[in-house]
N, C-alpha and C. Protein backbone atom coordinates (compact mmCIF):
# COMPACT_ATOMS: atom_id res chain seq x y z
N UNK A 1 0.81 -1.17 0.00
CA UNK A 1 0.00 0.00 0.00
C UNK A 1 0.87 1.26 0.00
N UNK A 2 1.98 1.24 1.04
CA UNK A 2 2.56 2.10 0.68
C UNK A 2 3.27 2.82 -0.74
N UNK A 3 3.40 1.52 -1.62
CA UNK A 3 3.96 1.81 -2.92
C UNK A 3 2.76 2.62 -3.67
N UNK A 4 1.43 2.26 -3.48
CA UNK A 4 0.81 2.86 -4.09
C UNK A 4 0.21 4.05 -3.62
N UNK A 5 0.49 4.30 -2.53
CA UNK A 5 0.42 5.93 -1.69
C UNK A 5 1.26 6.52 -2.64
N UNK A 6 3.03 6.24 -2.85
CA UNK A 6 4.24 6.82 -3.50
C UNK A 6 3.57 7.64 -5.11
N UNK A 7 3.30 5.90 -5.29
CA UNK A 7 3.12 6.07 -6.87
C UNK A 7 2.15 6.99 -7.18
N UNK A 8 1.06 7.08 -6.01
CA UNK A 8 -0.06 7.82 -6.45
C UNK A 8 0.56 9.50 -5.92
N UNK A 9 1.52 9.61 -5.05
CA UNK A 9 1.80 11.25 -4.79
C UNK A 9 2.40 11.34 -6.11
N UNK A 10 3.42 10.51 -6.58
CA UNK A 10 4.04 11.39 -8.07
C UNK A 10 3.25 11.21 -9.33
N UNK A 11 1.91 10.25 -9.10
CA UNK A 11 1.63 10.33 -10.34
C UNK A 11 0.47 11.84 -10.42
N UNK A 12 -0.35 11.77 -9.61
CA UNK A 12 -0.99 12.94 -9.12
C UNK A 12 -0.84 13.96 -9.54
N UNK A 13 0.87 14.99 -9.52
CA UNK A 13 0.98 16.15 -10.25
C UNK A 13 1.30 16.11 -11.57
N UNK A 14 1.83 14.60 -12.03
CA UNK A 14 1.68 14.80 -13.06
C UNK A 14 0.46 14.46 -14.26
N UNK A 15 -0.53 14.27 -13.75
CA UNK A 15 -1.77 13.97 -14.37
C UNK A 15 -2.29 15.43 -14.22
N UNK A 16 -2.76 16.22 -12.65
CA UNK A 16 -2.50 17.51 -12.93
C UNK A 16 -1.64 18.45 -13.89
N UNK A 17 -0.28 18.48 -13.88
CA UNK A 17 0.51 19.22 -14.91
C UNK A 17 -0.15 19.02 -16.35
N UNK A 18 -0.57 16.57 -16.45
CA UNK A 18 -1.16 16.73 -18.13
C UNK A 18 -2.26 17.73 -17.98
N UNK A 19 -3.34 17.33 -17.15
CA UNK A 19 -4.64 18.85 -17.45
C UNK A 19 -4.44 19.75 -17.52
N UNK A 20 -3.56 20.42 -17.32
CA UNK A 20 -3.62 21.50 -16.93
C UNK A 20 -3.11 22.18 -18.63
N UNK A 21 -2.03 21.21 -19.35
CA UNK A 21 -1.45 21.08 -20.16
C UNK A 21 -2.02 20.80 -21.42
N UNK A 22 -3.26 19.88 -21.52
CA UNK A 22 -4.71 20.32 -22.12
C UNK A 22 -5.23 21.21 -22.20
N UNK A 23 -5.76 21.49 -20.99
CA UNK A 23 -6.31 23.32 -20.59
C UNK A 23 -5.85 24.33 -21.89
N UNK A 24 -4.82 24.35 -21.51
CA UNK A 24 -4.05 24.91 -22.06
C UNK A 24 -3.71 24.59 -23.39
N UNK A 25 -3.49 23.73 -24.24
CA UNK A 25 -3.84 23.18 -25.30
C UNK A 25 -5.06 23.82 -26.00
N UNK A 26 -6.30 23.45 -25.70
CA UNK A 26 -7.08 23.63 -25.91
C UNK A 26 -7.75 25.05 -25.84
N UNK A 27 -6.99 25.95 -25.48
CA UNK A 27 -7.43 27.67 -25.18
C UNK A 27 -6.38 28.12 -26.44
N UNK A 28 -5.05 27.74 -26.22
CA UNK A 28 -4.26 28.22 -27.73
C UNK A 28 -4.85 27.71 -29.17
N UNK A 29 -5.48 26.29 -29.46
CA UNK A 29 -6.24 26.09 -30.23
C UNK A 29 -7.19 26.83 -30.59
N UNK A 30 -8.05 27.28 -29.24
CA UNK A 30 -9.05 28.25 -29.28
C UNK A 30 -8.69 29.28 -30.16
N UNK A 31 -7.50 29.75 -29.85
CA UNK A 31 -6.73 31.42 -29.81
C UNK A 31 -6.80 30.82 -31.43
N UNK A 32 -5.98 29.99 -31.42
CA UNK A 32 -5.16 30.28 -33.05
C UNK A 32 -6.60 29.93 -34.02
N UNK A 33 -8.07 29.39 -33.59
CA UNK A 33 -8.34 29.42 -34.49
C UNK A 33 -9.36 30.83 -34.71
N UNK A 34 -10.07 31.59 -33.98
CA UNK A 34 -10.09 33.19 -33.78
C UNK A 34 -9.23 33.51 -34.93
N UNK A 35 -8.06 33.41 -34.42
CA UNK A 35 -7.10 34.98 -35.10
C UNK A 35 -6.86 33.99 -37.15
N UNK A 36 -7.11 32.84 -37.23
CA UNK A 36 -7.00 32.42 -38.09
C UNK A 36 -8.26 33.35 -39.09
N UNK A 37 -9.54 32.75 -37.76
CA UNK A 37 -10.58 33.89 -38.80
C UNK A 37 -10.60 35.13 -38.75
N UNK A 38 -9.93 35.46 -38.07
CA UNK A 38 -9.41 37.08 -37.98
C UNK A 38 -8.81 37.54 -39.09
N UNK A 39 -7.94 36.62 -39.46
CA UNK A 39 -6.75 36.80 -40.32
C UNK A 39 -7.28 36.87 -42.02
N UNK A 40 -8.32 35.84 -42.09
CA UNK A 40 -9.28 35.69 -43.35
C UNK A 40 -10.31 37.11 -43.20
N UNK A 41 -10.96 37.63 -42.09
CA UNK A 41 -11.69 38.84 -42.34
C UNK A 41 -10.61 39.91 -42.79
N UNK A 42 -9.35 39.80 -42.27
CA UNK A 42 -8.54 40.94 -42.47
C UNK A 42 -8.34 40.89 -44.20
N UNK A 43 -7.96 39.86 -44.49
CA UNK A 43 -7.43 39.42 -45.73
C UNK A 43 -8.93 39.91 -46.75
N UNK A 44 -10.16 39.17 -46.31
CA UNK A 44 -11.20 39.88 -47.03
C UNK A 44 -11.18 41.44 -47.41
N UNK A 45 -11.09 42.39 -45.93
CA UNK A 45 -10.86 43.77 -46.17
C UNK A 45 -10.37 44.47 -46.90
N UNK A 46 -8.71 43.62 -46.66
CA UNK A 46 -8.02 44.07 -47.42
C UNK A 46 -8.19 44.42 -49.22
N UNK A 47 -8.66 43.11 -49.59
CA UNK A 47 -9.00 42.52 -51.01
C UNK A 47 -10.29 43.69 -51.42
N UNK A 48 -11.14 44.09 -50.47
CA UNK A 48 -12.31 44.67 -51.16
C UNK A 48 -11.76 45.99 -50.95
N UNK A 49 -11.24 46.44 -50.08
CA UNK A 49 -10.50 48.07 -50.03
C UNK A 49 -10.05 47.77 -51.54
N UNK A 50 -8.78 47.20 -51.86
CA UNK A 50 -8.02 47.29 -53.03
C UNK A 50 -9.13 47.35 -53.85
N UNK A 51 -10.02 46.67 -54.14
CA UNK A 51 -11.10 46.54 -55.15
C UNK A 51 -11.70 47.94 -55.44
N UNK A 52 -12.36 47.88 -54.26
CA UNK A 52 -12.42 49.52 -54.39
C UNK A 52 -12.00 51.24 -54.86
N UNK A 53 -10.38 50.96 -54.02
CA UNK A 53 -9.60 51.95 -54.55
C UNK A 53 -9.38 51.63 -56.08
N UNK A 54 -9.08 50.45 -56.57
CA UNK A 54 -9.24 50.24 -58.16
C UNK A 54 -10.39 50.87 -58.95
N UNK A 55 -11.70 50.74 -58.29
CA UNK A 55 -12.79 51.09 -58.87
C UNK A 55 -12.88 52.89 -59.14
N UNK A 56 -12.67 53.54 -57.59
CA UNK A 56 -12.11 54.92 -57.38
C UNK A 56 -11.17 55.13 -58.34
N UNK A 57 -10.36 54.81 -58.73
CA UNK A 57 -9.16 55.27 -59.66
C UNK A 57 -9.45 55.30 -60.47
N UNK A 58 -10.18 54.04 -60.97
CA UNK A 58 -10.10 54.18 -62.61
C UNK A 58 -12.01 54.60 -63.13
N UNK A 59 -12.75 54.56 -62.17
CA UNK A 59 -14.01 55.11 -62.60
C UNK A 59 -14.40 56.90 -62.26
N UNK A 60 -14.23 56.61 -60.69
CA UNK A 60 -14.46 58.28 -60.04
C UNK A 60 -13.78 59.02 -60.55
N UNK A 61 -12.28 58.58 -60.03
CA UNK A 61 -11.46 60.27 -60.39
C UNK A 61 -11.77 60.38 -61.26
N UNK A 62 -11.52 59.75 -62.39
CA UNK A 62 -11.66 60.97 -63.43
C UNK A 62 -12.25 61.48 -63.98
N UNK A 63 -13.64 61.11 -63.61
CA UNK A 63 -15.00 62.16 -63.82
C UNK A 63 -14.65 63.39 -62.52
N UNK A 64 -14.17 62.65 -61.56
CA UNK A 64 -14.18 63.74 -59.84
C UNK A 64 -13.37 65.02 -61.06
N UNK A 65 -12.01 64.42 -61.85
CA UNK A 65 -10.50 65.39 -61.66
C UNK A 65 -11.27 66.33 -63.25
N UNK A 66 -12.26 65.67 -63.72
CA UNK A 66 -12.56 66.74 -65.23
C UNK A 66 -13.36 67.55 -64.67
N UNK A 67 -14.50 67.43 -63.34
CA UNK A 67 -15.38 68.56 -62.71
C UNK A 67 -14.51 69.15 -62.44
N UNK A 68 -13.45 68.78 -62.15
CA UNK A 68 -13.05 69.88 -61.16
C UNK A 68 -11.69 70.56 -61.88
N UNK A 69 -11.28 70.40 -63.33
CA UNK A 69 -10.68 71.02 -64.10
C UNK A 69 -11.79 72.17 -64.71
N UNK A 70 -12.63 71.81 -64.69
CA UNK A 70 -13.56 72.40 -65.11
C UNK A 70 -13.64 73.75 -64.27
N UNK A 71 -14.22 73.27 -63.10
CA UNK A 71 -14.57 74.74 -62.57
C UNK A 71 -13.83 75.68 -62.21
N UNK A 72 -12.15 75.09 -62.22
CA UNK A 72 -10.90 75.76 -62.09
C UNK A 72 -10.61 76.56 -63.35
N UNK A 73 -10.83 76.33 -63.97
CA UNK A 73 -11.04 76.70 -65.76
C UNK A 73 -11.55 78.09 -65.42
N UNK A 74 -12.53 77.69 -64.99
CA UNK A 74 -13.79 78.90 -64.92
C UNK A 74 -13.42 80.03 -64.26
N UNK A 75 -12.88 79.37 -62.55
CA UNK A 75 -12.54 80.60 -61.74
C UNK A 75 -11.77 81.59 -62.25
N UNK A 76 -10.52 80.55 -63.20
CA UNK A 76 -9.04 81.23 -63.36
C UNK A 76 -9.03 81.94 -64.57
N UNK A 77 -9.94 81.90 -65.28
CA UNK A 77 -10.06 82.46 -66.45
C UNK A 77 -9.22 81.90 -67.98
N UNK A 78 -9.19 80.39 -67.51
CA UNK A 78 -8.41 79.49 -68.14
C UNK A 78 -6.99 79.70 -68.18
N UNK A 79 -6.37 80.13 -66.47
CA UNK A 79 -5.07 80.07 -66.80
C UNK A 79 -4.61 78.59 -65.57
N UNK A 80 -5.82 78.35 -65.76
CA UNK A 80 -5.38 77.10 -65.10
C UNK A 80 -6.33 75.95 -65.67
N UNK A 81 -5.78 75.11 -66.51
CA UNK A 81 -7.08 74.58 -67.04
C UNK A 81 -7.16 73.00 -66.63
N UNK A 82 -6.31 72.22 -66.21
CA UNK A 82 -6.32 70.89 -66.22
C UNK A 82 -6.22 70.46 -64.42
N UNK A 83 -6.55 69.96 -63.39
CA UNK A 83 -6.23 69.57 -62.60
C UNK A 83 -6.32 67.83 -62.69
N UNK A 84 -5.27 67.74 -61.60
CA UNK A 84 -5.28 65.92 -61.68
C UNK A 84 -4.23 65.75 -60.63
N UNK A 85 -4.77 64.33 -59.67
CA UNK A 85 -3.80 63.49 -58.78
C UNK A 85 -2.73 63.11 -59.80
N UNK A 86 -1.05 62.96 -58.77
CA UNK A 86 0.19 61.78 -59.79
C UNK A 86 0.00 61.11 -59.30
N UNK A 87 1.38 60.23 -59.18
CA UNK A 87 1.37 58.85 -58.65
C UNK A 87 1.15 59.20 -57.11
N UNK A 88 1.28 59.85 -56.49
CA UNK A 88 1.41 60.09 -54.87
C UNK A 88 -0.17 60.54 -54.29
N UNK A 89 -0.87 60.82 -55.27
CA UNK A 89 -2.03 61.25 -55.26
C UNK A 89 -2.10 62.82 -53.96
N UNK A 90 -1.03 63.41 -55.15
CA UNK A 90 -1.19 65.17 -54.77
C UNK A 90 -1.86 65.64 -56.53
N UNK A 91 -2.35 66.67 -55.40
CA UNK A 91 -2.80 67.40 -56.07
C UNK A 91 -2.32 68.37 -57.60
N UNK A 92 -2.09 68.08 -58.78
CA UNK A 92 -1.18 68.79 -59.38
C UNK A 92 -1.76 69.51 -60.49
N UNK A 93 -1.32 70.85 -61.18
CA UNK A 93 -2.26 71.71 -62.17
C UNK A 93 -1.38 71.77 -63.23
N UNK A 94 -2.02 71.47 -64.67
CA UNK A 94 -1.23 71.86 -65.43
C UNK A 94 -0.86 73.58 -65.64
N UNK A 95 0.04 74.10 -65.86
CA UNK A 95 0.37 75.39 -66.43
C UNK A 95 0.23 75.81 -68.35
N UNK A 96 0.32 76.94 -68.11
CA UNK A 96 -0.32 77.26 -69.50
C UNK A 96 0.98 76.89 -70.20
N UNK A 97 2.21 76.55 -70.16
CA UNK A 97 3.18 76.16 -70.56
C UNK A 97 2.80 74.36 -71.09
N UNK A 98 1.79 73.79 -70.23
CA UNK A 98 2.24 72.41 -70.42
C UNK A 98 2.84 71.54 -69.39
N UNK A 99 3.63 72.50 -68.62
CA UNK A 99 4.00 71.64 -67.63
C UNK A 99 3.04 71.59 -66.11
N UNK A 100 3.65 71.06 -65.06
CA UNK A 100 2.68 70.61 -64.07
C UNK A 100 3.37 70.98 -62.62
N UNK A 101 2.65 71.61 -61.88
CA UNK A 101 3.36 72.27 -60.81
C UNK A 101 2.29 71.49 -59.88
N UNK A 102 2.86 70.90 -58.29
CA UNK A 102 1.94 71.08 -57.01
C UNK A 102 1.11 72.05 -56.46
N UNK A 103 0.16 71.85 -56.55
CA UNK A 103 -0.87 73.20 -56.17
C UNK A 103 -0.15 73.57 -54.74
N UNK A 104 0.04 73.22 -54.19
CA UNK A 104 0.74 73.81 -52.48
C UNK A 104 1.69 74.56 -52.89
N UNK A 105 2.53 74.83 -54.02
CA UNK A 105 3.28 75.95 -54.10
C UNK A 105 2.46 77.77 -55.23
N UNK A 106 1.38 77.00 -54.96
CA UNK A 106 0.39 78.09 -55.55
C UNK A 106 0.00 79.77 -54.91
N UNK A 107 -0.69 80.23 -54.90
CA UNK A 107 -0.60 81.72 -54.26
C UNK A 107 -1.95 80.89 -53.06
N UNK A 108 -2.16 81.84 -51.71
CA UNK A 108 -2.84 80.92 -51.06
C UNK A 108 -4.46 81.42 -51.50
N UNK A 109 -4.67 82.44 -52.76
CA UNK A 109 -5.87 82.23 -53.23
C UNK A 109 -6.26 81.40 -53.90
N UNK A 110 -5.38 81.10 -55.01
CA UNK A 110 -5.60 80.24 -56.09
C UNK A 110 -5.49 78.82 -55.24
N UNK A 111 -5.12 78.73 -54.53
CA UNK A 111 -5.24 77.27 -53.46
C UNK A 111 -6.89 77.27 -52.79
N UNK A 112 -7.15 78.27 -52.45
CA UNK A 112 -8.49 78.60 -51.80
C UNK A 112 -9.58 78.20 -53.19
N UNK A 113 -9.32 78.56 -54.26
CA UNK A 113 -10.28 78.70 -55.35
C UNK A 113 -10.27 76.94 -55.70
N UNK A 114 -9.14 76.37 -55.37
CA UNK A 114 -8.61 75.21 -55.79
C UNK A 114 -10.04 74.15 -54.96
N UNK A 115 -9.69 74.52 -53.66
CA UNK A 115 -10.16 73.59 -52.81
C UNK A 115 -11.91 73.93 -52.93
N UNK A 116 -12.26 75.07 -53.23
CA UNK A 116 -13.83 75.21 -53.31
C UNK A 116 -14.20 74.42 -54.62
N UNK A 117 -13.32 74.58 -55.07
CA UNK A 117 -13.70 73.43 -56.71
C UNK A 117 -13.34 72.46 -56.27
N UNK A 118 -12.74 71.42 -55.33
CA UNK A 118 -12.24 70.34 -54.57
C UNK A 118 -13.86 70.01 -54.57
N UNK A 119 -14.54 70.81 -53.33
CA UNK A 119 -15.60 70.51 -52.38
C UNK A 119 -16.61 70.36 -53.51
N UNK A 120 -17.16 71.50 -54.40
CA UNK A 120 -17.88 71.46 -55.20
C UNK A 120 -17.67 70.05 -56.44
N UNK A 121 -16.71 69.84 -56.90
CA UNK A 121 -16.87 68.62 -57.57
C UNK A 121 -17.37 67.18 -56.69
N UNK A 122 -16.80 67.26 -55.02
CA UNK A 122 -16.83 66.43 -54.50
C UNK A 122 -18.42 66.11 -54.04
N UNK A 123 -19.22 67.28 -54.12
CA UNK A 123 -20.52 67.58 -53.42
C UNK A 123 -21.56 67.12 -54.89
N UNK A 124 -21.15 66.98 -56.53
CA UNK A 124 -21.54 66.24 -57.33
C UNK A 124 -21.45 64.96 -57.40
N UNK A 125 -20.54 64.40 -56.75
CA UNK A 125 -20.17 62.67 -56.84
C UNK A 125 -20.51 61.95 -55.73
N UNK A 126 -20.84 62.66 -54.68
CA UNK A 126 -21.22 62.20 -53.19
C UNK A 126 -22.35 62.19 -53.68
N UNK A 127 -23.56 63.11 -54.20
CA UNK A 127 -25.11 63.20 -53.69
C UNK A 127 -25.15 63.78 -55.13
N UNK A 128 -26.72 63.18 -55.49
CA UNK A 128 -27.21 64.30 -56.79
C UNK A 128 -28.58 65.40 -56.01
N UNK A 129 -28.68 65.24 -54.63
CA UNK A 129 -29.33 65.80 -53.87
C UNK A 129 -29.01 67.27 -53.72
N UNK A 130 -29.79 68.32 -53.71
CA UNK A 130 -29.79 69.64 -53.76
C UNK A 130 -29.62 70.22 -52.48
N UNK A 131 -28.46 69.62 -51.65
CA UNK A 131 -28.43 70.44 -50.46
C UNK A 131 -27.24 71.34 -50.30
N UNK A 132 -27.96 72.17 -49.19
CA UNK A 132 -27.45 73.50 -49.21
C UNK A 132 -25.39 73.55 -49.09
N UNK A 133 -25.39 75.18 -49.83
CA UNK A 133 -23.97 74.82 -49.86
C UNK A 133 -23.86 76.15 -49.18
N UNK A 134 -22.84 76.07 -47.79
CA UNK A 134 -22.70 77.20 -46.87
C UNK A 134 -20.85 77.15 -47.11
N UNK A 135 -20.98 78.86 -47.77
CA UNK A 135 -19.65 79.17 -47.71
C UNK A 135 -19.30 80.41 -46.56
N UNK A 136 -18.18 79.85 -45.47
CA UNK A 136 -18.16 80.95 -44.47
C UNK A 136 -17.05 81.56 -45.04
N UNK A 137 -16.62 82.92 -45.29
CA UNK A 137 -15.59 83.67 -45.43
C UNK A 137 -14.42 83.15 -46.41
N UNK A 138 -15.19 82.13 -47.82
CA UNK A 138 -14.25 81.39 -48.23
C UNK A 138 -13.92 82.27 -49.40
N UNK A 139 -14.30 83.54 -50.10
CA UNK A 139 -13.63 84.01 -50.74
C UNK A 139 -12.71 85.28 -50.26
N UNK A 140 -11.85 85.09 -48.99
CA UNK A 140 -11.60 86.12 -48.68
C UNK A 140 -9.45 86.63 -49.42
N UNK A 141 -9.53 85.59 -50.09
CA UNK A 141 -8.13 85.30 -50.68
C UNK A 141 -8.50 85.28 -52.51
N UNK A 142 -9.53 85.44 -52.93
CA UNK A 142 -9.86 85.88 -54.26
C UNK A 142 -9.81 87.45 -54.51
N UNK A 143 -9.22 87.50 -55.65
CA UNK A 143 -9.13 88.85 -56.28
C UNK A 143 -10.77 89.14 -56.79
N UNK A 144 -10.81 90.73 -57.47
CA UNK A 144 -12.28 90.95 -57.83
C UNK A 144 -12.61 90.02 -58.67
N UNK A 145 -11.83 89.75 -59.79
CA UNK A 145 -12.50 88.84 -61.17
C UNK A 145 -12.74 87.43 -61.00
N UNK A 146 -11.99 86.80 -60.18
CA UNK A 146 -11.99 85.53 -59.44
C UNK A 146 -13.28 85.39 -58.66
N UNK A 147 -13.55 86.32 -58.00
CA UNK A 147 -15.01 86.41 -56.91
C UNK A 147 -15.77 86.54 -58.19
N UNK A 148 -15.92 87.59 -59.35
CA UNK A 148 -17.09 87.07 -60.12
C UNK A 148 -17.21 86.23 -60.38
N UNK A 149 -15.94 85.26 -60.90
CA UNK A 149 -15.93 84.07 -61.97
C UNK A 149 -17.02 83.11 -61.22
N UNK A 150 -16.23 83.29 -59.50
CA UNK A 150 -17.24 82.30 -58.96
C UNK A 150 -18.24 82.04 -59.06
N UNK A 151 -18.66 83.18 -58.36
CA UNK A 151 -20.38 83.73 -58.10
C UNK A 151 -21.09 83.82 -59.31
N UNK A 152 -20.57 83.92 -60.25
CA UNK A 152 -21.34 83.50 -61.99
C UNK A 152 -21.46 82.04 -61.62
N UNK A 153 -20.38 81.36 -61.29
CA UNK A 153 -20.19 79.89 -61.64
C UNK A 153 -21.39 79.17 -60.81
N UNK A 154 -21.22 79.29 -59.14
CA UNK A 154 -22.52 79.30 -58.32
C UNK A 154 -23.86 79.50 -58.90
N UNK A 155 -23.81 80.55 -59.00
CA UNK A 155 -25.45 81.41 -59.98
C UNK A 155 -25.66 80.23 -60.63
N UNK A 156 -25.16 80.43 -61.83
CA UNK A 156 -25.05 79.73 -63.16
C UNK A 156 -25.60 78.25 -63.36
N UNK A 157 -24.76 77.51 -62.14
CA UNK A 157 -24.04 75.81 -62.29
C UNK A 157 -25.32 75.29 -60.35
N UNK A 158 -25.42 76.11 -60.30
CA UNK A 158 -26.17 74.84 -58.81
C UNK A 158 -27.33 75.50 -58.81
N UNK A 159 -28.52 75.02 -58.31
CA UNK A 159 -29.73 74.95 -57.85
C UNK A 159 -29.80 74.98 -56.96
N UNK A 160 -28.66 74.29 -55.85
CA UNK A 160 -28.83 74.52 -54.37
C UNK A 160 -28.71 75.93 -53.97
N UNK A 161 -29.29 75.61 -52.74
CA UNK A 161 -29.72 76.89 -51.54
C UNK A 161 -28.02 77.36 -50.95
N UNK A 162 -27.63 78.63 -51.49
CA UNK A 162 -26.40 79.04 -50.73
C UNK A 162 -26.49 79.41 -50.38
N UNK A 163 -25.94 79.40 -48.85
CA UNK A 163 -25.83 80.95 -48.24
C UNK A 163 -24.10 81.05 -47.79
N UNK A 164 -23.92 82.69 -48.04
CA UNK A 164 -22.11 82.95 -47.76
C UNK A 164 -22.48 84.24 -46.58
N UNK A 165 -21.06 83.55 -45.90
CA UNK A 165 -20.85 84.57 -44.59
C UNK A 165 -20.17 85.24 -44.96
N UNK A 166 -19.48 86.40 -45.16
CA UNK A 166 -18.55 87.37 -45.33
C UNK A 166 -18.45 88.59 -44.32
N UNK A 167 -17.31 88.77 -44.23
CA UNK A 167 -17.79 90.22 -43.20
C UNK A 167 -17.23 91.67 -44.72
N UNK A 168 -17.64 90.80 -45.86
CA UNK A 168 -16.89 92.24 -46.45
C UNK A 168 -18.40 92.37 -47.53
N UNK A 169 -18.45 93.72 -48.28
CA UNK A 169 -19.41 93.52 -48.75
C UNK A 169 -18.96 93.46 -50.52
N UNK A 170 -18.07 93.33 -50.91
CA UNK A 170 -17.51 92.65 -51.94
C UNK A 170 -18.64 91.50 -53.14
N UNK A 171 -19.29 90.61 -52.22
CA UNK A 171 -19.79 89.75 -53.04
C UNK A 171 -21.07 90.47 -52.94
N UNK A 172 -22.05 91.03 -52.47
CA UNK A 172 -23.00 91.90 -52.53
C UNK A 172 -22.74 92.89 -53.82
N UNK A 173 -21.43 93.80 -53.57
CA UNK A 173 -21.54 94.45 -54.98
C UNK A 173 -21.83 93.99 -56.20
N UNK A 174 -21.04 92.68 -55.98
CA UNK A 174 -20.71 91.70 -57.42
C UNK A 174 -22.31 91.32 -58.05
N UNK A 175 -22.95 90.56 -56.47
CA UNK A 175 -24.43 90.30 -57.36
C UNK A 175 -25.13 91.08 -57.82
N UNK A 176 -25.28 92.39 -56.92
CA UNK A 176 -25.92 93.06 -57.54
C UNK A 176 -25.46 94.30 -59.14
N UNK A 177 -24.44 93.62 -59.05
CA UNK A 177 -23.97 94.69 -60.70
C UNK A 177 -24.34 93.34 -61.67
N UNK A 178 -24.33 91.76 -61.10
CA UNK A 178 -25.14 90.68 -62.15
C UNK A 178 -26.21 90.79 -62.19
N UNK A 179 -26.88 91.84 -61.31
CA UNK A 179 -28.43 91.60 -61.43
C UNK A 179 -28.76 90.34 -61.00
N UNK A 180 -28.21 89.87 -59.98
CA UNK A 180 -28.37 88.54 -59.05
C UNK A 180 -29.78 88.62 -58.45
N UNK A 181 -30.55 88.25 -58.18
CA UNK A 181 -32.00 87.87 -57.10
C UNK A 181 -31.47 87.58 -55.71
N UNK A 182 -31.27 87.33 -54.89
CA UNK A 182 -30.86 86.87 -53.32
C UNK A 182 -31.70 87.47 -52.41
N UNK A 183 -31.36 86.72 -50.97
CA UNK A 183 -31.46 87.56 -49.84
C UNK A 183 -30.58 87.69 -49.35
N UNK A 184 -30.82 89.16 -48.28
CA UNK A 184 -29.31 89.54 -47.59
C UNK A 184 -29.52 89.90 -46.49
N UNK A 185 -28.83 89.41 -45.48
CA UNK A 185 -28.83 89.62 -43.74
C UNK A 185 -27.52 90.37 -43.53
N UNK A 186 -28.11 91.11 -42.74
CA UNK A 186 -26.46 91.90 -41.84
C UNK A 186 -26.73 91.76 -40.75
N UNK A 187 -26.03 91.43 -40.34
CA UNK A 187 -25.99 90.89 -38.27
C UNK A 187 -24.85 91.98 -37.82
């Protein structure tokens, strides 16, 4: 009996250590098979992002980059006529030369005029919905002819409801020498 008192103290922890050693087994199994399907959702993501950005590249932009050569056209009085992403996907303009400069080394109006034709092309490809377009103090880096070009272009090109904040009265003159219709608040 005593042998089997012995046998049974050392066999004891190690039948404990095997369970425990199962246990344990069986929770990393757990683990690895989780992160396995983890690893397949990631891998899915991945695959439909790429799909996507493929689709963006070669369908959107370049309807997004011709609106928005377009209305740059317009502002600048065609001295800026082409915009388009490079490979880095910056922003770049052709020059009346032909060649192609980064808009960030631009004047910080013609950057301002840049990015309202940004929003405005972007506000055609998001929604064909007529909602309102609120400009706060965004022509305050346009010269006079630039502020018409706009405000023709606005007038002209949207149906939506604008309203602009300004503290100058600049675009007021402008509509009203177009014979613009509006309303006007002064606070």
């Amino acid at each position: 009996m005593h042998t089997l008192e012995i046998d049974k103290k050392s066999i004891e922890p190690l039948i404990e250590k095997q369970i425990e050693q199962n246990e344990n087994l069986n929770y990393l199994l757990e683990e690895q098979k989780e992160l396995n399907e983890l690893g397949r959702a990631i891998n899915l993501a991945k695959e439909e992002l790429e799909n996507s950005y493929y689709e963006m590249k070669n369908k959107i932009t370049p309807k997004f980059t011709q609106q928005l050569s377009y209305l740059i056209n317009l502002i600048t009085n065609e001295k800026y006529q082409i915009l388009k992403l490079d490979e880095q996907n910056n922003l770049i303009v052709e020059l009346q030369d032909g060649n192609y400069k980064n808009c960030n080394s631009l004047s910080i109006g013609t950057i301002d005029q840049m990015y309202l034709a940004l929003r405005l092309s972007a506000l055609e490809e998001i929604t064909k919905e007529k909602i309102p377009i609120l400009l706060d103090e965004a022509f305050c880096y346009y010269d006079e002819k630039r502020l018409e070009n706009i405000l023709k272009i606005l007038y002209n090109n949207y149906d939506n409801q604008i309203i602009i904040f300004t503290c100058t009265k600049r675009e007021k003159e402008i509509l009203d020498k177009m014979k613009v219709k509006y309303n006007y608040t002064e606070i």
